[in-house]
C-alpha atoms as a PDB file:
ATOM      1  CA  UNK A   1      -5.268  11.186 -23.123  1.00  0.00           C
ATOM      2  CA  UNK A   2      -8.184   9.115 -22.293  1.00  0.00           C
ATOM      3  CA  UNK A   3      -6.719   6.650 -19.113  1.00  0.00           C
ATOM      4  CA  UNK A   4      -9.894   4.943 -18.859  1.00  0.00           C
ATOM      5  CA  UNK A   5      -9.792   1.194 -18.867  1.00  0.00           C
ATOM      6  CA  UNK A   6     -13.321  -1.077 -19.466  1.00  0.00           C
ATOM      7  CA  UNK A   7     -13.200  -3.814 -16.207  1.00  0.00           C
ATOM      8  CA  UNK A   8     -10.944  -3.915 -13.368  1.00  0.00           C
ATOM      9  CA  UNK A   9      -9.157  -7.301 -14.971  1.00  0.00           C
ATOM     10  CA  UNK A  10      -8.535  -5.672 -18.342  1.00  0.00           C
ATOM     11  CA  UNK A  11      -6.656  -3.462 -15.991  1.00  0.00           C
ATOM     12  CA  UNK A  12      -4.105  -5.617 -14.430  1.00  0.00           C
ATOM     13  CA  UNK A  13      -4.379  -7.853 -17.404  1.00  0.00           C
ATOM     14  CA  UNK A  14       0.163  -7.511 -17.974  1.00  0.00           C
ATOM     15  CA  UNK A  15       0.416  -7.775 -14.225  1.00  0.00           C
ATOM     16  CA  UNK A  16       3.169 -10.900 -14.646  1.00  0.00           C
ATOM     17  CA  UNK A  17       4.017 -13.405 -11.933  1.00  0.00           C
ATOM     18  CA  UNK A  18       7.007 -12.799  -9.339  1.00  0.00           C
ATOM     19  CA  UNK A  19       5.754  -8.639 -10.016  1.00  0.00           C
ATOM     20  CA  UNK A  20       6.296  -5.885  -7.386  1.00  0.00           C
ATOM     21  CA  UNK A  21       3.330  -3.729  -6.273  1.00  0.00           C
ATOM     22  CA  UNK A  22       3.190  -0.723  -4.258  1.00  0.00           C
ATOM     23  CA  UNK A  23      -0.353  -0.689  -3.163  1.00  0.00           C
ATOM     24  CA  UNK A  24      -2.319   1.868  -1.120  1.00  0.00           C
ATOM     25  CA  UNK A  25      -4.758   2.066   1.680  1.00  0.00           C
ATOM     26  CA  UNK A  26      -4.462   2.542   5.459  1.00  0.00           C
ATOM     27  CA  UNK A  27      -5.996  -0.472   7.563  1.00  0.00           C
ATOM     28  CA  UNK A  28      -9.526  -0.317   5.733  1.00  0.00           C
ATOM     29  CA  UNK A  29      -9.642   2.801   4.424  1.00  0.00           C
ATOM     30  CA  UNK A  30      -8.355   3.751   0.688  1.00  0.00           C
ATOM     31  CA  UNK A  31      -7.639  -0.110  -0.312  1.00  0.00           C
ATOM     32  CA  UNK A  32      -8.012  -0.686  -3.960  1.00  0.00           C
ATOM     33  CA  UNK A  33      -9.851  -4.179  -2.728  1.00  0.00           C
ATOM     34  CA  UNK A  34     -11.455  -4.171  -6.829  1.00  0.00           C
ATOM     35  CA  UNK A  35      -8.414  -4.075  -8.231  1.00  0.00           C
ATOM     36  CA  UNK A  36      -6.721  -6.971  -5.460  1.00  0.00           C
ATOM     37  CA  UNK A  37      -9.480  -9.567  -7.083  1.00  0.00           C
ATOM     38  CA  UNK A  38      -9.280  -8.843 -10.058  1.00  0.00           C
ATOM     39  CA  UNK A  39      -5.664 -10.054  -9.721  1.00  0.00           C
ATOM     40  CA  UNK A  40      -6.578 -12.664  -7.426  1.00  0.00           C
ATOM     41  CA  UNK A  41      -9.098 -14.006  -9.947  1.00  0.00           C
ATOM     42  CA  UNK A  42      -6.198 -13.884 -12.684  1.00  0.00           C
ATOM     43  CA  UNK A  43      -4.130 -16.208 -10.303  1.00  0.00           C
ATOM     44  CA  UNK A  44      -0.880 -14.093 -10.062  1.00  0.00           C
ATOM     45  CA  UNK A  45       1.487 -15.425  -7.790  1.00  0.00           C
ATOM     46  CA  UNK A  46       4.709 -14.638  -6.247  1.00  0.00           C
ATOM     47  CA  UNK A  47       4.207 -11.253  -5.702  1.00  0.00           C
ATOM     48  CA  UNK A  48       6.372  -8.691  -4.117  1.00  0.00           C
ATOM     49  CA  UNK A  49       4.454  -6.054  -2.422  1.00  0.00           C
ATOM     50  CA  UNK A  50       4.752  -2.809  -0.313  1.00  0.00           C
ATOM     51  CA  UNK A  51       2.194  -1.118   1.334  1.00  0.00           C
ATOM     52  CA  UNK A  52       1.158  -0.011   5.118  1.00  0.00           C
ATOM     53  CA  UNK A  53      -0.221  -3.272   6.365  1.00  0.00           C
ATOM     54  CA  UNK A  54      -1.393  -6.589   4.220  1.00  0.00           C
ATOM     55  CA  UNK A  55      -5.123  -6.661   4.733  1.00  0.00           C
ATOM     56  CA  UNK A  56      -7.597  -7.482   6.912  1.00  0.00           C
ATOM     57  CA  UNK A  57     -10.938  -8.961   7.722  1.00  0.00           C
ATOM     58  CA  UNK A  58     -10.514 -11.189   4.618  1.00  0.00           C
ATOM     59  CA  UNK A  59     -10.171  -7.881   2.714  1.00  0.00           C
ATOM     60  CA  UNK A  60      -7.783  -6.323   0.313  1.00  0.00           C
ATOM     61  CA  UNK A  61      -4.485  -7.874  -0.187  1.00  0.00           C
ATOM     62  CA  UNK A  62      -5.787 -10.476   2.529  1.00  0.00           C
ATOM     63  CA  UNK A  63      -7.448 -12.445  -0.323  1.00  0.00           C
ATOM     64  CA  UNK A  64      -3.772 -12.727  -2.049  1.00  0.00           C
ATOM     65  CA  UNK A  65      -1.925 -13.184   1.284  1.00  0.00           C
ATOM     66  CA  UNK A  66      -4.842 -16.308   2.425  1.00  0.00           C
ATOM     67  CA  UNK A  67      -3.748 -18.053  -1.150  1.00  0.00           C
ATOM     68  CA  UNK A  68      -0.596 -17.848  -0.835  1.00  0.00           C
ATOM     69  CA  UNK A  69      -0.097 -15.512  -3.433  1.00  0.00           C
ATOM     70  CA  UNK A  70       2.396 -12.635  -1.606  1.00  0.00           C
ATOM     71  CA  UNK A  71       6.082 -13.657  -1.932  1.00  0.00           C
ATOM     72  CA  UNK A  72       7.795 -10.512   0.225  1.00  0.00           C
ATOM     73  CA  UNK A  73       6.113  -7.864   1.996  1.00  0.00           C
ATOM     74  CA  UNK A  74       7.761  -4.462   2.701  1.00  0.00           C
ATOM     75  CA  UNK A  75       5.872  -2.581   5.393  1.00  0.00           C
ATOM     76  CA  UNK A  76       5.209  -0.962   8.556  1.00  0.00           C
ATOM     77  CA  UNK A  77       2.715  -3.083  10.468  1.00  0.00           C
ATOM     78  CA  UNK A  78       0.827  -6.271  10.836  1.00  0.00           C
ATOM     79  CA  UNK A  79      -1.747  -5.299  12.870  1.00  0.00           C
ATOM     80  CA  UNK A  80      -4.644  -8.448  13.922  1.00  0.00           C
ATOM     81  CA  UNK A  81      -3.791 -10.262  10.920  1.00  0.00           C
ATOM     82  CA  UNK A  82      -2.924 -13.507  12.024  1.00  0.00           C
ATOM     83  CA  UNK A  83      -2.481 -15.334   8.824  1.00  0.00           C
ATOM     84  CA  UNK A  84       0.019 -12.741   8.492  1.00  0.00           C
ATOM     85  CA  UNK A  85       2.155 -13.220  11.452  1.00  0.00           C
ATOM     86  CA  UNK A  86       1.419 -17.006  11.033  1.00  0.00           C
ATOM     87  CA  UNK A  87       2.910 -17.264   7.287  1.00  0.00           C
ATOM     88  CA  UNK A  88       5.715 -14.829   8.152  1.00  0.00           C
ATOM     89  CA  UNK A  89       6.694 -16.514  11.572  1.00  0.00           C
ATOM     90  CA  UNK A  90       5.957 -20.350  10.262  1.00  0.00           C
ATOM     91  CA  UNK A  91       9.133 -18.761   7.424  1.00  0.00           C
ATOM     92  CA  UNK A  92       6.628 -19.002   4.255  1.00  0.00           C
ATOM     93  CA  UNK A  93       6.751 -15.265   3.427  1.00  0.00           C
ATOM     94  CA  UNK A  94       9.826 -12.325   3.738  1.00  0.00           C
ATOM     95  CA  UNK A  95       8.570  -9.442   5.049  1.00  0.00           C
ATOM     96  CA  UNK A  96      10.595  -5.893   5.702  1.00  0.00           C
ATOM     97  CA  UNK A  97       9.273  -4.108   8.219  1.00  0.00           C
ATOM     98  CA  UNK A  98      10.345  -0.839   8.673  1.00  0.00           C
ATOM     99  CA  UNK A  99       9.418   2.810  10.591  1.00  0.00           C
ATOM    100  CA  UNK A 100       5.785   4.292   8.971  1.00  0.00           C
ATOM    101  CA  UNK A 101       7.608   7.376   8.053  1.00  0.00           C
ATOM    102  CA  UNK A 102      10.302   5.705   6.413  1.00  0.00           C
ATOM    103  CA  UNK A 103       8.170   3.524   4.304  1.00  0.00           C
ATOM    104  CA  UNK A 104       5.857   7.026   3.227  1.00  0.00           C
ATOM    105  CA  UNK A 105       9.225   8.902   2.286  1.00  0.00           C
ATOM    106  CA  UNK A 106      11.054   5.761   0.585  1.00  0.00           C
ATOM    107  CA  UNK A 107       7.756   5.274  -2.024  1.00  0.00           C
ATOM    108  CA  UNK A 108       7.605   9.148  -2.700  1.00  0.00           C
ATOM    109  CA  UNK A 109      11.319   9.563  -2.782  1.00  0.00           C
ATOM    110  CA  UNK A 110      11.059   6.793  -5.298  1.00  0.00           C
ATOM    111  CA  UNK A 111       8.629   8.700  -7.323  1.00  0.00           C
ATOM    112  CA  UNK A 112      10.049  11.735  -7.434  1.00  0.00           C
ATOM    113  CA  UNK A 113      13.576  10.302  -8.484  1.00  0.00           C
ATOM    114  CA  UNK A 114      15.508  10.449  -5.660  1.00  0.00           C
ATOM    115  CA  UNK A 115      17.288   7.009  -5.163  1.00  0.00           C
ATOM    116  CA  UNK A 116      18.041   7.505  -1.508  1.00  0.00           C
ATOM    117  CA  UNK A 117      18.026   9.738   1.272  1.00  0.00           C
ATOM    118  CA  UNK A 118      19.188  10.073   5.064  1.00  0.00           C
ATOM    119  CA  UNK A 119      16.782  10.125   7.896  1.00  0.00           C
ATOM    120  CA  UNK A 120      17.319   9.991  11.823  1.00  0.00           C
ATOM    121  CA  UNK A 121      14.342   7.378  11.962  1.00  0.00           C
ATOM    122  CA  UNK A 122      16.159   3.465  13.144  1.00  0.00           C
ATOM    123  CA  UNK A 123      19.407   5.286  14.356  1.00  0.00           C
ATOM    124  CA  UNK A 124      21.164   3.122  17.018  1.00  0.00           C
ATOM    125  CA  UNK A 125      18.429   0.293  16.232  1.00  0.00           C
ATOM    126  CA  UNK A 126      18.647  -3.168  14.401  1.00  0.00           C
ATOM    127  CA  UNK A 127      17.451  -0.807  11.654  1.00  0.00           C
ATOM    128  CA  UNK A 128      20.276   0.577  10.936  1.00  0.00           C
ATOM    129  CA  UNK A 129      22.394  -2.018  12.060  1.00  0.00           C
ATOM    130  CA  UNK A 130      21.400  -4.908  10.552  1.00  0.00           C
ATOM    131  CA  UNK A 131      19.762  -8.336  12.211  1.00  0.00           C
ATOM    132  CA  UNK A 132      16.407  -7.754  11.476  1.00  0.00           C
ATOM    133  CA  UNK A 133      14.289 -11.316  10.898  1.00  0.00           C
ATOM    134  CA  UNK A 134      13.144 -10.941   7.408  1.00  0.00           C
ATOM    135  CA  UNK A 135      12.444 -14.501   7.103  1.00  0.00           C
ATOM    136  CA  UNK A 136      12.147 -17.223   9.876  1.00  0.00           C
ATOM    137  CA  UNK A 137      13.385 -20.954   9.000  1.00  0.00           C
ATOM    138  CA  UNK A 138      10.377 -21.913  10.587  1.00  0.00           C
ATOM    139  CA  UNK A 139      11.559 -23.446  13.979  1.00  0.00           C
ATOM    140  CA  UNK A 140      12.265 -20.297  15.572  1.00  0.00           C
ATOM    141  CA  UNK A 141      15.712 -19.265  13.831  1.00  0.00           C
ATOM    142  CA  UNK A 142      16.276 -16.941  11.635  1.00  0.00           C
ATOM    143  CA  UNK A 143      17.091 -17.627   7.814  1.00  0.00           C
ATOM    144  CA  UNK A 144      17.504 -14.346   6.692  1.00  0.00           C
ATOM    145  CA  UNK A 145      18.486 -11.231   8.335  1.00  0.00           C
ATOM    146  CA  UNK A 146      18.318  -7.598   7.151  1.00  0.00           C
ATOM    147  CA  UNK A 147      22.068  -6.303   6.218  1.00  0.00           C
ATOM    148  CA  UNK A 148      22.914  -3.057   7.940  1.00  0.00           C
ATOM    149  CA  UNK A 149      23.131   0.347   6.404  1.00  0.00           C
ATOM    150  CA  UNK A 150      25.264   3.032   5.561  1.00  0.00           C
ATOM    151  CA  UNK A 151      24.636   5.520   8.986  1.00  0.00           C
ATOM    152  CA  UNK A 152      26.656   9.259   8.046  1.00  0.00           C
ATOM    153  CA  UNK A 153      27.069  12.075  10.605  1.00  0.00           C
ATOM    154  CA  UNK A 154      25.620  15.871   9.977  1.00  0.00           C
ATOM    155  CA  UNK A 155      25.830  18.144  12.310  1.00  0.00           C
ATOM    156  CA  UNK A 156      26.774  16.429  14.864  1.00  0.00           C
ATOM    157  CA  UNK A 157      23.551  14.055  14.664  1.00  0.00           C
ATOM    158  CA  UNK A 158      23.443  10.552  12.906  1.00  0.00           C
ATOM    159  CA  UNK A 159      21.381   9.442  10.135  1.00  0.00           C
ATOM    160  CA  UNK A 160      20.645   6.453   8.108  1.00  0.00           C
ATOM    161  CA  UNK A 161      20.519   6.104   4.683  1.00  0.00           C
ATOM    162  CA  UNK A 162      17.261   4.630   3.220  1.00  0.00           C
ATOM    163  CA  UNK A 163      16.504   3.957  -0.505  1.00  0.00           C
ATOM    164  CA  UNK A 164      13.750   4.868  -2.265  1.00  0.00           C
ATOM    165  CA  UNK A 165      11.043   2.745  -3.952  1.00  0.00           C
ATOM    166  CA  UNK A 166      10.191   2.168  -7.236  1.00  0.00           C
ATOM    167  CA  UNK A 167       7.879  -1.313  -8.004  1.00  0.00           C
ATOM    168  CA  UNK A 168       6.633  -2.686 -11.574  1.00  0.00           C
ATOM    169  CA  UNK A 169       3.204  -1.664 -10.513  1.00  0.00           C
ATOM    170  CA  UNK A 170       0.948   0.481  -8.294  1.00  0.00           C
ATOM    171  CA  UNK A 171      -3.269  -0.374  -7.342  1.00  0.00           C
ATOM    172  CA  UNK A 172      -4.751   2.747  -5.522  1.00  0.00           C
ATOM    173  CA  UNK A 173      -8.065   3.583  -4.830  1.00  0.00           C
ATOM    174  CA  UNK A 174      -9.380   7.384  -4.972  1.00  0.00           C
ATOM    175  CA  UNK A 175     -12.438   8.571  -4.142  1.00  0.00           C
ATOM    176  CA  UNK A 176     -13.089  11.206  -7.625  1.00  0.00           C
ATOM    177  CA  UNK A 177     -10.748  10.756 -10.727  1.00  0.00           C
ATOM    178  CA  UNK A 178     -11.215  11.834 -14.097  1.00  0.00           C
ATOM    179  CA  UNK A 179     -10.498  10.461 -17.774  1.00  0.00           C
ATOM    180  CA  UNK A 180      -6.713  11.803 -17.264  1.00  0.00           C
ATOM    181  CA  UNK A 181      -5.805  10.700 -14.141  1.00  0.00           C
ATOM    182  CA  UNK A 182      -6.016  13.265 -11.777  1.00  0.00           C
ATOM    183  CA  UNK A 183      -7.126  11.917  -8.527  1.00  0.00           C
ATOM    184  CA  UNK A 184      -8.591  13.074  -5.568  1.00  0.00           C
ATOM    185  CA  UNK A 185      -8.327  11.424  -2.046  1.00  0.00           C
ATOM    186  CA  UNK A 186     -11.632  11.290   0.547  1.00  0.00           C
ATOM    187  CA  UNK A 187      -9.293  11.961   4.307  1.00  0.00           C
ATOM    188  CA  UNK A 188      -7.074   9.038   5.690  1.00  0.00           C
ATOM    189  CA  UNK A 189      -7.268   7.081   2.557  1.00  0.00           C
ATOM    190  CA  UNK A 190      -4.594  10.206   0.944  1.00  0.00           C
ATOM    191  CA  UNK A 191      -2.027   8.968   3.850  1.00  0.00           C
ATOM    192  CA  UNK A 192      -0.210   6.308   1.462  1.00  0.00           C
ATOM    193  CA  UNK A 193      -2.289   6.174  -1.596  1.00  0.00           C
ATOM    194  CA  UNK A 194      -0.639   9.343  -3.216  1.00  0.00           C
ATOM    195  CA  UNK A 195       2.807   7.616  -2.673  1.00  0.00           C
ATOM    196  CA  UNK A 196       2.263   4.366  -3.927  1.00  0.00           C
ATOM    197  CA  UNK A 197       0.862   5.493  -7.058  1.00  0.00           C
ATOM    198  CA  UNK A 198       4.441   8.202  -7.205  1.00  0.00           C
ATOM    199  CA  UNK A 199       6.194   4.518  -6.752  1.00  0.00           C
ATOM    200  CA  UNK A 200       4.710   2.520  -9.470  1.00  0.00           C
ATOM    201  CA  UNK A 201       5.902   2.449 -12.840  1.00  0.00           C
ATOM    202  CA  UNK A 202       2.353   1.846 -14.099  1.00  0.00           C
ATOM    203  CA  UNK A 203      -0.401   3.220 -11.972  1.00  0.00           C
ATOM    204  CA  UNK A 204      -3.850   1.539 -11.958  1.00  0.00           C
ATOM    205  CA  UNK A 205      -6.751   3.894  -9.928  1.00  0.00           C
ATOM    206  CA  UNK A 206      -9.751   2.123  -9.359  1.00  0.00           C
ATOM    207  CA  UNK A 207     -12.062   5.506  -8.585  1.00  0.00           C
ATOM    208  CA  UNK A 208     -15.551   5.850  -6.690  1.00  0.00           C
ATOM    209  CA  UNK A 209     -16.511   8.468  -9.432  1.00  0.00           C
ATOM    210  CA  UNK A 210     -15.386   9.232 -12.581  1.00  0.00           C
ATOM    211  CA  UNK A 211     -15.227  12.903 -14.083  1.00  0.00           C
ATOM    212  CA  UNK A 212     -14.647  14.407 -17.077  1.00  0.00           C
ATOM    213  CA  UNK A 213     -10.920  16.818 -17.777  1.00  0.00           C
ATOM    214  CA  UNK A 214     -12.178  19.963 -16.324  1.00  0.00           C
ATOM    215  CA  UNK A 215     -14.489  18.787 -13.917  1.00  0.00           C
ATOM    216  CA  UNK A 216     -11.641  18.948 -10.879  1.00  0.00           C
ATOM    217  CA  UNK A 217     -10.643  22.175  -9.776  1.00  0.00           C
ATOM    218  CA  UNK A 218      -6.903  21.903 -10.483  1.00  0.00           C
ATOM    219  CA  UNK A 219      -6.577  23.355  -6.467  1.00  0.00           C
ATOM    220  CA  UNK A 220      -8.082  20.221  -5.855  1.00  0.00           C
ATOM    221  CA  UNK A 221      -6.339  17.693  -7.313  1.00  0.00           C
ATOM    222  CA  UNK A 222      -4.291  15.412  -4.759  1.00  0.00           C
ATOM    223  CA  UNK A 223      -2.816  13.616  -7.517  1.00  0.00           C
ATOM    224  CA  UNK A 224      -1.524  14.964 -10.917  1.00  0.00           C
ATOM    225  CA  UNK A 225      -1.989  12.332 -13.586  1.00  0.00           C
ATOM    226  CA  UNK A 226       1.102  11.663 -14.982  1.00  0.00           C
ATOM    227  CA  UNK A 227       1.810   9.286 -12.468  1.00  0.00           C
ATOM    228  CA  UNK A 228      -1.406   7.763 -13.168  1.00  0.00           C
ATOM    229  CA  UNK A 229      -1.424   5.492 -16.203  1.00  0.00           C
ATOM    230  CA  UNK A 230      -5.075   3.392 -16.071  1.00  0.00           C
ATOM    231  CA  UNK A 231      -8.249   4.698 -14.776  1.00  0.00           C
ATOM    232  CA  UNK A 232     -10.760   2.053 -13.517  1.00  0.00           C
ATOM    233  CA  UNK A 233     -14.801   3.505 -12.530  1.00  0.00           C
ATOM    234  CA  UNK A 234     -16.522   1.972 -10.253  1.00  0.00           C
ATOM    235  CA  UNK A 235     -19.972   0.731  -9.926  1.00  0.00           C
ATOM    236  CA  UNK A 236     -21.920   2.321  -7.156  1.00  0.00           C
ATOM    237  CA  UNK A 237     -22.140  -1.266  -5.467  1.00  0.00           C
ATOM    238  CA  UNK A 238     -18.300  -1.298  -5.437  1.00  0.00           C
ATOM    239  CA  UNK A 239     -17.780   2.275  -4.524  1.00  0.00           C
ATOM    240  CA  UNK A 240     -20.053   1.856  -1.531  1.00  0.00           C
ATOM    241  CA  UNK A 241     -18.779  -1.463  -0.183  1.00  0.00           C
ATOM    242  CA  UNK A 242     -16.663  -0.057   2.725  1.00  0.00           C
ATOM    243  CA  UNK A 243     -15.537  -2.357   5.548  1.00  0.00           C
ATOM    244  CA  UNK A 244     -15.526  -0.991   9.154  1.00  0.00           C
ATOM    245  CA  UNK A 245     -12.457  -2.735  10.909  1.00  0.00           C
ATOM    246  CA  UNK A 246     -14.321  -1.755  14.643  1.00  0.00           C
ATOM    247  CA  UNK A 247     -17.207  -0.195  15.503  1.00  0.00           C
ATOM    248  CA  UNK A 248     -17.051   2.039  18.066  1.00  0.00           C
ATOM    249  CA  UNK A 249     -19.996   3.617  20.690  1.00  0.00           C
ATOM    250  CA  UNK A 250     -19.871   5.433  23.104  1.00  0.00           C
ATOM    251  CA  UNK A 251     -21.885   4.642  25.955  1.00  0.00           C
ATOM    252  CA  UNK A 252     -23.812   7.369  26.612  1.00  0.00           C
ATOM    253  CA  UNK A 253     -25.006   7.481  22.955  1.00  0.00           C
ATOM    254  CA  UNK A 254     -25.682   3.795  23.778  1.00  0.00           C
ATOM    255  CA  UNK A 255     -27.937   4.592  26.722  1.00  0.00           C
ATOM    256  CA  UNK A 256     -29.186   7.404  24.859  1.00  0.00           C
ATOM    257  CA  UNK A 257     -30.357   5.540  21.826  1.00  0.00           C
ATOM    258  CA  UNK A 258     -32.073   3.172  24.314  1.00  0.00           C
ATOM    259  CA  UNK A 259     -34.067   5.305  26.282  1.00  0.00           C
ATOM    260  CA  UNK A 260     -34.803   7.395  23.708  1.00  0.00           C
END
């Protein structure tokens, strides 16, 4: 079957208000940022996401975030975006935060079928016991708390229970895909995209280059694609617009470049 889809806002074309996304990336790296505008530029609003962070450097889902389009975020860390921590402290956006490991296992648990699952991770923590602030009333209170969760003993060792993930839609970003949906991830940018696709009901890969069936060893293939449902190529402009969140040199290369 032929997964290809035209323009990036043919795409997400059925993507309705009030919709939850899983959507991948890892600060900069991996972040289906052509697929983010295209919704952006369809003016969906209300949105329920989950992924690792919400953007940055005006970047990715920062562009929905800054217009106020993000409802709830689910994730594992805010990082230097300010507007984030502003909205979700000033009590104009929920947010679940929760352990890095947890969130990877909950959106391929979630995938895979499994609707929940025990882990050590938040044991003895507001975690598992409830009292996290998930929204802020805006003068400092809290308006809505995280409820606690079922904690079981094995083994003489205590776990919580964690559910899995499942959202109405998934936006990743691979570097190679081809016509069916098998996708292929370029280093840290396989850490969540993988998983949010396995989360999504529908699947939409935006992909730096498109192959044809056959073209991908099957050994290589990071992503099988029947959990991919729409294929999106892009341009060589698009594909090669990657943000560097900091630059860092070394100084002796410094001084080296210099004198040299």
């Amino acid at each position: 079957m032929d997964k290809v889809v035209a323009t990036a806002l043919e795409a997400v074309a059925d993507v309705p208000d009030g919709a939850s996304l899983a959507v991948g990336g890892f600060g900069l790296s991996g972040v289906p940022n052509v697929l983010v505008q295209a919704l952006y530029e369809r003016g969906v609003t209300g949105l329920s996401v989950v992924s690792n962070n919400c953007g940055a450097m005006e970047s990715g889902l920062a562009v929905l975030l800054a217009a106020g389009r993000i409802a709830r975020v689910t994730g594992s860390y805010i990082g230097a975006n300010k507007e984030f921590a502003r909205q979700y402290l000033a009590g104009e956006l929920e947010v679940e935060m929760i352990p890095q490991g947890t969130l990877a296992e909950r959106l391929r648990a979630g995938g895979a079928g499994i609707p929940a699952f025990y882990t050590p991770a938040g044991v003895g923590t507001q975690v598992a016991d409830g009292g996290l602030p998930w929204r802020y009333d805006g003068e400092g209170g809290i308006a809505l708390a995280s409820p606690a969760k079922e904690v079981r003993e094995f083994d003489g060792a205590h776990y919580v229970l964690e559910r899995g993930i499942r959202t109405d839609f998934a936006l990743v970003r691979a570097a190679k895909g081809d016509r069916h949906g098998n996708l292929v991830f370029n280093r840290s940018a396989r850490n969540f995209n993988p998983l949010a696709a396995m989360a999504g009901r529908v699947t939409v890969a935006e992909v730096e280059e498109l192959l044809e069936p056959g073209e991908i060893d099957p050994d290589a293939v990071h992503l099988p694609g029947v959990f991919v449902q729409r294929v999106v190529a892009l341009t060589p402009e698009q594909a090669a617009d990657k943000k560097i969140e900091r630059r860092t040199v070394s100084a002796s290369r410094a001084e080296g470049a210099v004198s040299g």
